[in-house]
C-alpha atoms as a PDB file:
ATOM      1  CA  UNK A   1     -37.264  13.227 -10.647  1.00  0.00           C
ATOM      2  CA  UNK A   2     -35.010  10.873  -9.196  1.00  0.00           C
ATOM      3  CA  UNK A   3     -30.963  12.164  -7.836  1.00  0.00           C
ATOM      4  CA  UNK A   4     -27.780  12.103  -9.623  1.00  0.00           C
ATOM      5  CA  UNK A   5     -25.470   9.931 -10.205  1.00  0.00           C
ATOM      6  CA  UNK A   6     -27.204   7.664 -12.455  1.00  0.00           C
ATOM      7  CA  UNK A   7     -27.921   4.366 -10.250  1.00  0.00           C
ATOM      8  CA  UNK A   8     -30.051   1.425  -9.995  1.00  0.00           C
ATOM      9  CA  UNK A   9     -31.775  -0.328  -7.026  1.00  0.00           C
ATOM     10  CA  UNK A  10     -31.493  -4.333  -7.251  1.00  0.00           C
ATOM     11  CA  UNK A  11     -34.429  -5.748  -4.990  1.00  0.00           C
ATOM     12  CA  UNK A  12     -34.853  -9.655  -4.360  1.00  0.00           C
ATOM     13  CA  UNK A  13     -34.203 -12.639  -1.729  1.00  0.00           C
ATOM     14  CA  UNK A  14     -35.837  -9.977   0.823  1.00  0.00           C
ATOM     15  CA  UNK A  15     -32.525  -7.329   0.405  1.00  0.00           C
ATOM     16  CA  UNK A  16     -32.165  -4.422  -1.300  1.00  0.00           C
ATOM     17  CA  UNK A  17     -28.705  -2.543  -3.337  1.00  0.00           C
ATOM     18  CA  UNK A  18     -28.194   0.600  -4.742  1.00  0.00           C
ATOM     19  CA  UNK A  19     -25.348   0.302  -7.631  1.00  0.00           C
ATOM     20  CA  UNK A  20     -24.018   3.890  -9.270  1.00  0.00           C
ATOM     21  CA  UNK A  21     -23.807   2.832 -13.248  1.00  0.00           C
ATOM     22  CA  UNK A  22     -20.971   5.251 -13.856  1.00  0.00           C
ATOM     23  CA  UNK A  23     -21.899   5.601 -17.136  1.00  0.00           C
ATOM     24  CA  UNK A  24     -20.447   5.065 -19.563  1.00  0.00           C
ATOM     25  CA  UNK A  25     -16.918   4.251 -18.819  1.00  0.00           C
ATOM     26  CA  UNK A  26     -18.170   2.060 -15.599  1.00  0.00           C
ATOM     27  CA  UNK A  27     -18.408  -0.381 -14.068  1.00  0.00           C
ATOM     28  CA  UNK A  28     -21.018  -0.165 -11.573  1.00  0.00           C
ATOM     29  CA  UNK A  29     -20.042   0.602  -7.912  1.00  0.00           C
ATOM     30  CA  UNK A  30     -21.950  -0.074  -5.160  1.00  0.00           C
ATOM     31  CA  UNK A  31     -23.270   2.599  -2.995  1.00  0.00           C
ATOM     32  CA  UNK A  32     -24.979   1.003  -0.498  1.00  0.00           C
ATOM     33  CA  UNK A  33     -26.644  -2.948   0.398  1.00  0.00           C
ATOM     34  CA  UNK A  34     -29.512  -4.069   2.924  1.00  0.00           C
ATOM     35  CA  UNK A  35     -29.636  -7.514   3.320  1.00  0.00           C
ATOM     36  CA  UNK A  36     -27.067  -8.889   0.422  1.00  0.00           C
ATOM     37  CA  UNK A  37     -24.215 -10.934   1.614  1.00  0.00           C
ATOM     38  CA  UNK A  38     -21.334 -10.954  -0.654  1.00  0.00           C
ATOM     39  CA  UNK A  39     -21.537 -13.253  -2.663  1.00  0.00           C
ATOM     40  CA  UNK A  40     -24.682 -12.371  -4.012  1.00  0.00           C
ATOM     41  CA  UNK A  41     -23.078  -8.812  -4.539  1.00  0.00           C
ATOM     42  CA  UNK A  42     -20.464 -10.483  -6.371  1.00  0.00           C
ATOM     43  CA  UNK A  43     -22.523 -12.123  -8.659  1.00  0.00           C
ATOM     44  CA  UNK A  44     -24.750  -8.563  -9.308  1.00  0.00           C
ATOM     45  CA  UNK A  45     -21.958  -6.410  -9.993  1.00  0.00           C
ATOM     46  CA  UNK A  46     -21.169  -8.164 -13.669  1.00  0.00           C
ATOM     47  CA  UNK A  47     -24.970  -8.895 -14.870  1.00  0.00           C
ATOM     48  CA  UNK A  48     -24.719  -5.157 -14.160  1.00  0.00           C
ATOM     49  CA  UNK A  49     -21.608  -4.710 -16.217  1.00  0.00           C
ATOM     50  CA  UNK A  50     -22.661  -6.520 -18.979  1.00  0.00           C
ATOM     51  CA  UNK A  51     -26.338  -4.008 -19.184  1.00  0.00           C
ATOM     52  CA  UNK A  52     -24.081  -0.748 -18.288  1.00  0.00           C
ATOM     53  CA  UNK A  53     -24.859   1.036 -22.120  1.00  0.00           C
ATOM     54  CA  UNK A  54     -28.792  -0.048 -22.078  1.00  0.00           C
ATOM     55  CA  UNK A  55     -29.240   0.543 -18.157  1.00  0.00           C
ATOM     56  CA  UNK A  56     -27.593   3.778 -18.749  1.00  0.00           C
ATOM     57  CA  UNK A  57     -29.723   4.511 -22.344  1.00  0.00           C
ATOM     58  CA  UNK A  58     -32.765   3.808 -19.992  1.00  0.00           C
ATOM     59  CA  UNK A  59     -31.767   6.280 -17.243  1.00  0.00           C
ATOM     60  CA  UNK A  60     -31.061   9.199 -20.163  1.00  0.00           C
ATOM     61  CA  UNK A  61     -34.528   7.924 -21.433  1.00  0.00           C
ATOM     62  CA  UNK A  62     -36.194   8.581 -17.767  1.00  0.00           C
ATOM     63  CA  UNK A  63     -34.003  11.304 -16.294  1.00  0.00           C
ATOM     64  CA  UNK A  64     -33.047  13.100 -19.027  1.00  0.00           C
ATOM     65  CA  UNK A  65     -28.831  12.830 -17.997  1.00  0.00           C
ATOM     66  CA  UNK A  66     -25.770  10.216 -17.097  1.00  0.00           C
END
């Protein structure tokens, strides 16, 4: 079983982010980034935002909480 808070890790262009969803109120904060400069951050943060309810739904689904 994975840790609270509810989170996703976004992996590509060799980096690594963790985001917290906040569900359901959000939006999603990041935790932590490995390799991400910030502008790619800044363009992850609202495709987040704009999946919050179903990457939250998915996390319930798998988890079993927010």
């Amino acid at each position: 079983m994975d840790h609270r808070p509810a989170h996703v890790h976004v992996i590509g262009k060799g980096g690594e982010a963790v985001f917290i969803l906040n569900c359901h109120s959000g939006p999603p904060e990041l935790r932590e980034s490995y390799r991400f400069n910030s502008p790619e951050l800044k363009r992850i943060a609202p495709a987040l935002s704009a999946e919050l309810l179903a990457l939250c739904a998915k996390w319930r689904e798998f988890h079993g909480y927010d």
